[in-house]
N, C-alpha and C. Protein backbone atom coordinates (compact mmCIF):
# COMPACT_ATOMS: atom_id res chain seq x y z
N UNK A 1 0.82 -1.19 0.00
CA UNK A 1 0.00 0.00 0.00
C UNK A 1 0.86 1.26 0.00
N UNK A 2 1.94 1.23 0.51
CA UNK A 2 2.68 2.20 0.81
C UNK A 2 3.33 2.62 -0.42
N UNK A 3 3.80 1.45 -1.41
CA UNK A 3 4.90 2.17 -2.45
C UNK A 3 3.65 2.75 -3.60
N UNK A 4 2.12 2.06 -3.60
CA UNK A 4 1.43 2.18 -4.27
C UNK A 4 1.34 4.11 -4.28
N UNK A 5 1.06 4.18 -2.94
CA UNK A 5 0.68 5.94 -2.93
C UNK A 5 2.23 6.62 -3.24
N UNK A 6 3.03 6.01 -3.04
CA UNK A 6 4.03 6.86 -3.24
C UNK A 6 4.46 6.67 -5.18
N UNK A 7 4.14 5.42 -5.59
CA UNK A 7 4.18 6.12 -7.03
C UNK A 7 2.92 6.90 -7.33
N UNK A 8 1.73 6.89 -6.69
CA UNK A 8 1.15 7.79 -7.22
C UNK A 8 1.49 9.51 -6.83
N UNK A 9 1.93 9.42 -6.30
CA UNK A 9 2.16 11.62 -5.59
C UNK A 9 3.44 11.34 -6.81
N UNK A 10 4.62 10.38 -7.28
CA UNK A 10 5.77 10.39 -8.05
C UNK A 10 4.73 10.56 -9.10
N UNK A 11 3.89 10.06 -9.70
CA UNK A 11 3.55 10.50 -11.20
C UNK A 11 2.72 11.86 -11.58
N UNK A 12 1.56 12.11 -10.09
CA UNK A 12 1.20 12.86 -9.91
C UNK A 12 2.66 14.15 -10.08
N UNK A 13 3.48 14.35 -9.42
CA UNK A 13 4.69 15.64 -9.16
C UNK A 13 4.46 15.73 -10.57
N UNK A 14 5.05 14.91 -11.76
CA UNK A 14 5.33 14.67 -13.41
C UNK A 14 4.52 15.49 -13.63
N UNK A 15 3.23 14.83 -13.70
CA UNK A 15 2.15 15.40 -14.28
C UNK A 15 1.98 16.96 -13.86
N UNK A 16 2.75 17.13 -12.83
CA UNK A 16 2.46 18.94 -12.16
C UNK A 16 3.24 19.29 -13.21
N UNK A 17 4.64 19.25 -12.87
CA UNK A 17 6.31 19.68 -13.56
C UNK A 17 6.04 19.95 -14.91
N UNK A 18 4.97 18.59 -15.78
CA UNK A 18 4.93 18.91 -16.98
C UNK A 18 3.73 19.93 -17.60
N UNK A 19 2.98 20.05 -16.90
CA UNK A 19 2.22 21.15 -16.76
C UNK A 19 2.38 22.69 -16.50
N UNK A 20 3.16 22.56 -15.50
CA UNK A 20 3.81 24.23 -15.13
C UNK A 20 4.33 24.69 -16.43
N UNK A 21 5.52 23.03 -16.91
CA UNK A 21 6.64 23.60 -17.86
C UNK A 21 5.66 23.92 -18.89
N UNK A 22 4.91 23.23 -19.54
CA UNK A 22 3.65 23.28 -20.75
C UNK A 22 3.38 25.20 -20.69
N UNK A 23 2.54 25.15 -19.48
CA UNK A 23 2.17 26.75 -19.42
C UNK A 23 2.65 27.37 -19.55
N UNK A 24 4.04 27.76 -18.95
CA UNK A 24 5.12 28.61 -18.94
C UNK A 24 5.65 29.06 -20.56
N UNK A 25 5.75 28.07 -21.34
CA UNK A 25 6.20 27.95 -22.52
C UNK A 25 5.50 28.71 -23.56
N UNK A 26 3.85 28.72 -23.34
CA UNK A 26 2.69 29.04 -23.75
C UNK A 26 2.89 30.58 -23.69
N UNK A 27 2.89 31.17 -22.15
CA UNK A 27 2.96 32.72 -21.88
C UNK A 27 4.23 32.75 -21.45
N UNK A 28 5.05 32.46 -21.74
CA UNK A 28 6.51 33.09 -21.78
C UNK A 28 6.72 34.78 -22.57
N UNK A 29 6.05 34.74 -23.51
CA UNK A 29 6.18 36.07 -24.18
C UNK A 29 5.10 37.14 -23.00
N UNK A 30 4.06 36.63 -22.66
CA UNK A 30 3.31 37.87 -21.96
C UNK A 30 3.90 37.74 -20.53
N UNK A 31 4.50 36.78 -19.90
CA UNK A 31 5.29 36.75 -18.33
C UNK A 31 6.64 37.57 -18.36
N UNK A 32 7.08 38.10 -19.38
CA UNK A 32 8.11 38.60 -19.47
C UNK A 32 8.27 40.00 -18.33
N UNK A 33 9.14 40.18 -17.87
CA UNK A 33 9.42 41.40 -17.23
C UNK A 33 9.39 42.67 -18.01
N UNK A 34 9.56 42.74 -19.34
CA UNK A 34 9.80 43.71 -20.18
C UNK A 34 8.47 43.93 -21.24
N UNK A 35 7.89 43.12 -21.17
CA UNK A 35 6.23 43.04 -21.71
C UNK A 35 5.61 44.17 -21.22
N UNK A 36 5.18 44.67 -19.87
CA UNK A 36 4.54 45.69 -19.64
C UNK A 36 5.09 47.22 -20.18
N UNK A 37 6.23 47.36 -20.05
CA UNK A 37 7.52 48.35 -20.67
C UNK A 37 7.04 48.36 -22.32
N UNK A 38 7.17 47.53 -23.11
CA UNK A 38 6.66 47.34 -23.93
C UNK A 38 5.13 48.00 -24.51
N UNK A 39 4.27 46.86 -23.86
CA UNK A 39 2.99 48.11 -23.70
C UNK A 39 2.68 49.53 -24.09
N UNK A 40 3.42 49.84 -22.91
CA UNK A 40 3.60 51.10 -21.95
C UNK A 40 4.45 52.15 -23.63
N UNK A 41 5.19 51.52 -23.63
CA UNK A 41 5.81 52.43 -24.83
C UNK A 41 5.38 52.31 -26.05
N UNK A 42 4.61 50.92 -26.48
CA UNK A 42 3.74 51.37 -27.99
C UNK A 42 2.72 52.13 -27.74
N UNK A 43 1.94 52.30 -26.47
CA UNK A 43 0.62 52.63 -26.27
C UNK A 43 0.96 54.34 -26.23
N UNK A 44 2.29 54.65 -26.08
CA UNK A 44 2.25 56.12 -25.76
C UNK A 44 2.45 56.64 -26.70
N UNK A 45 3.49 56.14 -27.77
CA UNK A 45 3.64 56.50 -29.45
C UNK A 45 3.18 55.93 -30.35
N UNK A 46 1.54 55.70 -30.37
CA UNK A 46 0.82 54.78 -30.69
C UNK A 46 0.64 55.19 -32.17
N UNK A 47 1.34 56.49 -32.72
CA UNK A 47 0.88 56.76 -33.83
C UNK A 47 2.55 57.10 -34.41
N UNK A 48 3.11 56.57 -33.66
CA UNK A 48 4.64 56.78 -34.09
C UNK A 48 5.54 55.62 -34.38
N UNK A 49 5.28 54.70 -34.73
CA UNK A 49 5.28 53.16 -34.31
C UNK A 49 7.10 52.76 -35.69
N UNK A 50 7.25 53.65 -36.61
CA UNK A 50 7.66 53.48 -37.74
C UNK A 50 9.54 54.08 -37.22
N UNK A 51 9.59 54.42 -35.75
CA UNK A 51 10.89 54.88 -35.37
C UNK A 51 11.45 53.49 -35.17
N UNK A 52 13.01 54.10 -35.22
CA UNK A 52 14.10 52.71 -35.09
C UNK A 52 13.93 51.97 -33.59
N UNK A 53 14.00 52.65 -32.55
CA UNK A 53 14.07 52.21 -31.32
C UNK A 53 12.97 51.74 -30.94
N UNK A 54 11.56 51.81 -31.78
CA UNK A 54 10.37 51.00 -31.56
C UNK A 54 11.23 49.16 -32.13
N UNK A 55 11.39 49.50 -33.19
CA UNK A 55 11.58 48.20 -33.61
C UNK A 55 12.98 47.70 -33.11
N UNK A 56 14.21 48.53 -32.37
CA UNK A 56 14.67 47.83 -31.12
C UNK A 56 14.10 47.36 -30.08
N UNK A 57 13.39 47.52 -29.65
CA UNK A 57 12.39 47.04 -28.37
C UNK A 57 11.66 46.51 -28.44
N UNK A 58 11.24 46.31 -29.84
CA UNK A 58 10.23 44.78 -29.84
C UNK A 58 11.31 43.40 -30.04
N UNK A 59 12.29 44.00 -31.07
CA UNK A 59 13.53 43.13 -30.88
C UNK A 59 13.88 42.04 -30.02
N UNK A 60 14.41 43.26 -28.92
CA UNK A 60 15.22 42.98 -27.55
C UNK A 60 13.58 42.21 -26.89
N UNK A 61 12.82 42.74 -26.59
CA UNK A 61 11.31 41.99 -26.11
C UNK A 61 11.28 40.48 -26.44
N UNK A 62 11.63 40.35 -27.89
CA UNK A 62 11.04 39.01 -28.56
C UNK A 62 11.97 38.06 -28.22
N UNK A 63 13.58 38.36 -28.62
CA UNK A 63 14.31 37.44 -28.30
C UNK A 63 14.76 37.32 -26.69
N UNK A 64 14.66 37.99 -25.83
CA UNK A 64 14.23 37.79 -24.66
C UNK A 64 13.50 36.44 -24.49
N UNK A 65 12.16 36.86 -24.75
CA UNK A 65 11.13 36.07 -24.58
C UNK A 65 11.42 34.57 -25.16
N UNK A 66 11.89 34.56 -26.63
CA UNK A 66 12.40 33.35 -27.22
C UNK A 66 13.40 32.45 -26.15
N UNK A 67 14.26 33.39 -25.19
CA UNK A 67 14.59 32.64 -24.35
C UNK A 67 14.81 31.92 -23.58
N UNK A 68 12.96 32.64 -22.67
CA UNK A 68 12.60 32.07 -21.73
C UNK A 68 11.57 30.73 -22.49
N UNK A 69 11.24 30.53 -23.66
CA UNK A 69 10.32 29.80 -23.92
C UNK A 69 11.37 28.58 -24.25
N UNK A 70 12.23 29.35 -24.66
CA UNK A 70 13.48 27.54 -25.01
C UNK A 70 13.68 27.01 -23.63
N UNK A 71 14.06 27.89 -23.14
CA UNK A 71 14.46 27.51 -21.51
C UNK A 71 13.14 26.32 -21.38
N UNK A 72 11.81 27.08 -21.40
CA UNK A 72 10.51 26.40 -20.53
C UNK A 72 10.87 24.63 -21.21
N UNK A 73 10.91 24.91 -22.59
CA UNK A 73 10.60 23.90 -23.79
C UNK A 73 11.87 22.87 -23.13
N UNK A 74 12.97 22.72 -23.05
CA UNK A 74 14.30 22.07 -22.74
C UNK A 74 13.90 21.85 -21.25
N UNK A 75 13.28 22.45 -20.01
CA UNK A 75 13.03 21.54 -19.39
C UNK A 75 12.11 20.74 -18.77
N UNK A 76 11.16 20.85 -20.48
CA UNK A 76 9.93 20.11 -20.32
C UNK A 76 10.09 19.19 -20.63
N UNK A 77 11.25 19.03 -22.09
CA UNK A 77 12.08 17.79 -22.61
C UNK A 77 12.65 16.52 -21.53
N UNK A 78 12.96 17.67 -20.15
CA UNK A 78 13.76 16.81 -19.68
C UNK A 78 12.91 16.55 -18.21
N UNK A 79 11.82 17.05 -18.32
CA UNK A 79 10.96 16.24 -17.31
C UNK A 79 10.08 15.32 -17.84
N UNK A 80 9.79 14.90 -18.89
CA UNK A 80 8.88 14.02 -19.70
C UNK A 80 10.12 12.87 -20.04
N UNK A 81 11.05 12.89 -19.96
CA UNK A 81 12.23 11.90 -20.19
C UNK A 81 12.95 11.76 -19.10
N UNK A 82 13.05 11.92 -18.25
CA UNK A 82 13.86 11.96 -17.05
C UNK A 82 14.34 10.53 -16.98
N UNK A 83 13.53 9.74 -17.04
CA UNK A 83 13.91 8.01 -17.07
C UNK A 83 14.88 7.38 -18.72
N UNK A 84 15.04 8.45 -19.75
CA UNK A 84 15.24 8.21 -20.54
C UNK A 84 16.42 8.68 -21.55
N UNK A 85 17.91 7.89 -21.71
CA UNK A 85 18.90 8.31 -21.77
C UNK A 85 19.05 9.62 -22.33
N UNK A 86 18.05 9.53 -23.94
CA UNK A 86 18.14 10.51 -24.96
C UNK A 86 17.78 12.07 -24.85
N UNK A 87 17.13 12.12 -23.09
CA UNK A 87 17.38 13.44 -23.03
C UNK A 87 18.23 14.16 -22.50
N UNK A 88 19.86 13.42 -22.44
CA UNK A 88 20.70 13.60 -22.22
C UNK A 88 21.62 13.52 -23.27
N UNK A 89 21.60 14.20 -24.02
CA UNK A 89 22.06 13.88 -25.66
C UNK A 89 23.45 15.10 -26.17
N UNK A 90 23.95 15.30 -27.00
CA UNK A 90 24.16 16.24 -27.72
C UNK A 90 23.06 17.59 -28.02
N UNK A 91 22.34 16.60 -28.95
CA UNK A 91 21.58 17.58 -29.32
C UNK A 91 20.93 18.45 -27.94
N UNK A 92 20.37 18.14 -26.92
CA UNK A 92 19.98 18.59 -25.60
C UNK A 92 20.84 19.72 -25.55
N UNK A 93 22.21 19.29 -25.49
CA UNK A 93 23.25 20.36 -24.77
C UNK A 93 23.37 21.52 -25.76
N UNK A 94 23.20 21.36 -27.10
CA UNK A 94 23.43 22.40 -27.50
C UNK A 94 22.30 23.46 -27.82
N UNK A 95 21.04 22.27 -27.81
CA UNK A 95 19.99 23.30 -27.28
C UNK A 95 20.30 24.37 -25.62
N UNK A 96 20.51 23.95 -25.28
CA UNK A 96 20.52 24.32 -23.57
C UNK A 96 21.67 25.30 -23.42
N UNK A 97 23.20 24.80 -23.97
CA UNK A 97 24.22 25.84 -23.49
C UNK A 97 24.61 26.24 -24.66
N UNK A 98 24.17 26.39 -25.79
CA UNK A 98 24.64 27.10 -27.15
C UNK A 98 23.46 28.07 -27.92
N UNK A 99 22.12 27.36 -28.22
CA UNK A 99 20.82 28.47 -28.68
C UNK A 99 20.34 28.78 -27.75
N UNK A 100 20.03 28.74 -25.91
CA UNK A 100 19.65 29.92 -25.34
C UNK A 100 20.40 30.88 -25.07
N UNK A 101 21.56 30.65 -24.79
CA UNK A 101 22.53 31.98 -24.24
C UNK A 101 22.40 32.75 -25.47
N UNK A 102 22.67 32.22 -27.04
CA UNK A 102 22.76 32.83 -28.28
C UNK A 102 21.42 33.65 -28.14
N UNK A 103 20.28 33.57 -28.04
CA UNK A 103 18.65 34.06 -27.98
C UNK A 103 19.20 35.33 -26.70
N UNK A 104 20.19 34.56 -26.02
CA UNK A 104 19.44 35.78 -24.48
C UNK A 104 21.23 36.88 -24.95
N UNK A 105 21.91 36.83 -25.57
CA UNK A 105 22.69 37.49 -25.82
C UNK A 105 22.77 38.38 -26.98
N UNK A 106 21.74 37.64 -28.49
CA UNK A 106 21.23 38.31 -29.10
C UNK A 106 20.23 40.21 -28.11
N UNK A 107 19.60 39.41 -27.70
CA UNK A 107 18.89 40.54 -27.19
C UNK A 107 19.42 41.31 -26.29
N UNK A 108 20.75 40.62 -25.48
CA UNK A 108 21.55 42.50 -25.01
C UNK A 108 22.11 42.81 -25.95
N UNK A 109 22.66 42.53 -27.07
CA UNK A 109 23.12 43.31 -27.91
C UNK A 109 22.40 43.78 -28.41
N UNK A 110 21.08 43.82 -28.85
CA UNK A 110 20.07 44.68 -29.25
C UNK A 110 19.57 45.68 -28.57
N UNK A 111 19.35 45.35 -27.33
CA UNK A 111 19.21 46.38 -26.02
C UNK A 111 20.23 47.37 -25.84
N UNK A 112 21.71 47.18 -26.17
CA UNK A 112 22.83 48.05 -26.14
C UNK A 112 22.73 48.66 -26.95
């Protein structure tokens, strides 16, 4: 009885983990810290939209955001596989330590 409930709260946690990660991935672009900023600055030059530093700041906004959604996505990969070698791969790593930093470094250099 005992290991019974305890794989169930273990599949149950999964089923949370992969859920949070699911959502997160979904509104990663509107959870952003820089989303309201955003807003805030098309809504005020709402008829000015055609300047350079508008389209820096949606820029820097997007690939930001692209960041946090690889991030969500890579460790949704790796909570839905956790039991399973292949999400420990190459390909994994260079998702993880080569196209997010590239996404989140793109966008300070755009921000600079």
């Amino acid at each position: 009885m005992y290991l019974s409930n305890f794989t169930f709260f273990t599949s149950y946690s999964t089923f949370a983990d992969t859920h949070i990660h699911k959502e997160n991935t979904l509104v990663s672009y509107i959870n952003n810290p820089f989303f309201p900023w955003l807003l805030l600055v098309l809504l005020i030059n709402r008829n000015k939209w055609n300047k350079p530093i508008i389209y820096i700041l949606i820029g820097f906004w997007f690939f930001h955001s692209s960041n946090y959604s690889l991030s969500n996505i890579i460790n949704l990969m790796l909570v839905e596989n956790k039991d399973n070698i292949d999400a420990y791969t190459e390909r994994m790593w260079y998702l993880f330590f080569v196209l997010s930093p590239m996404l989140c470094f793109t966008s300070e250099i755009i921000g600079d």
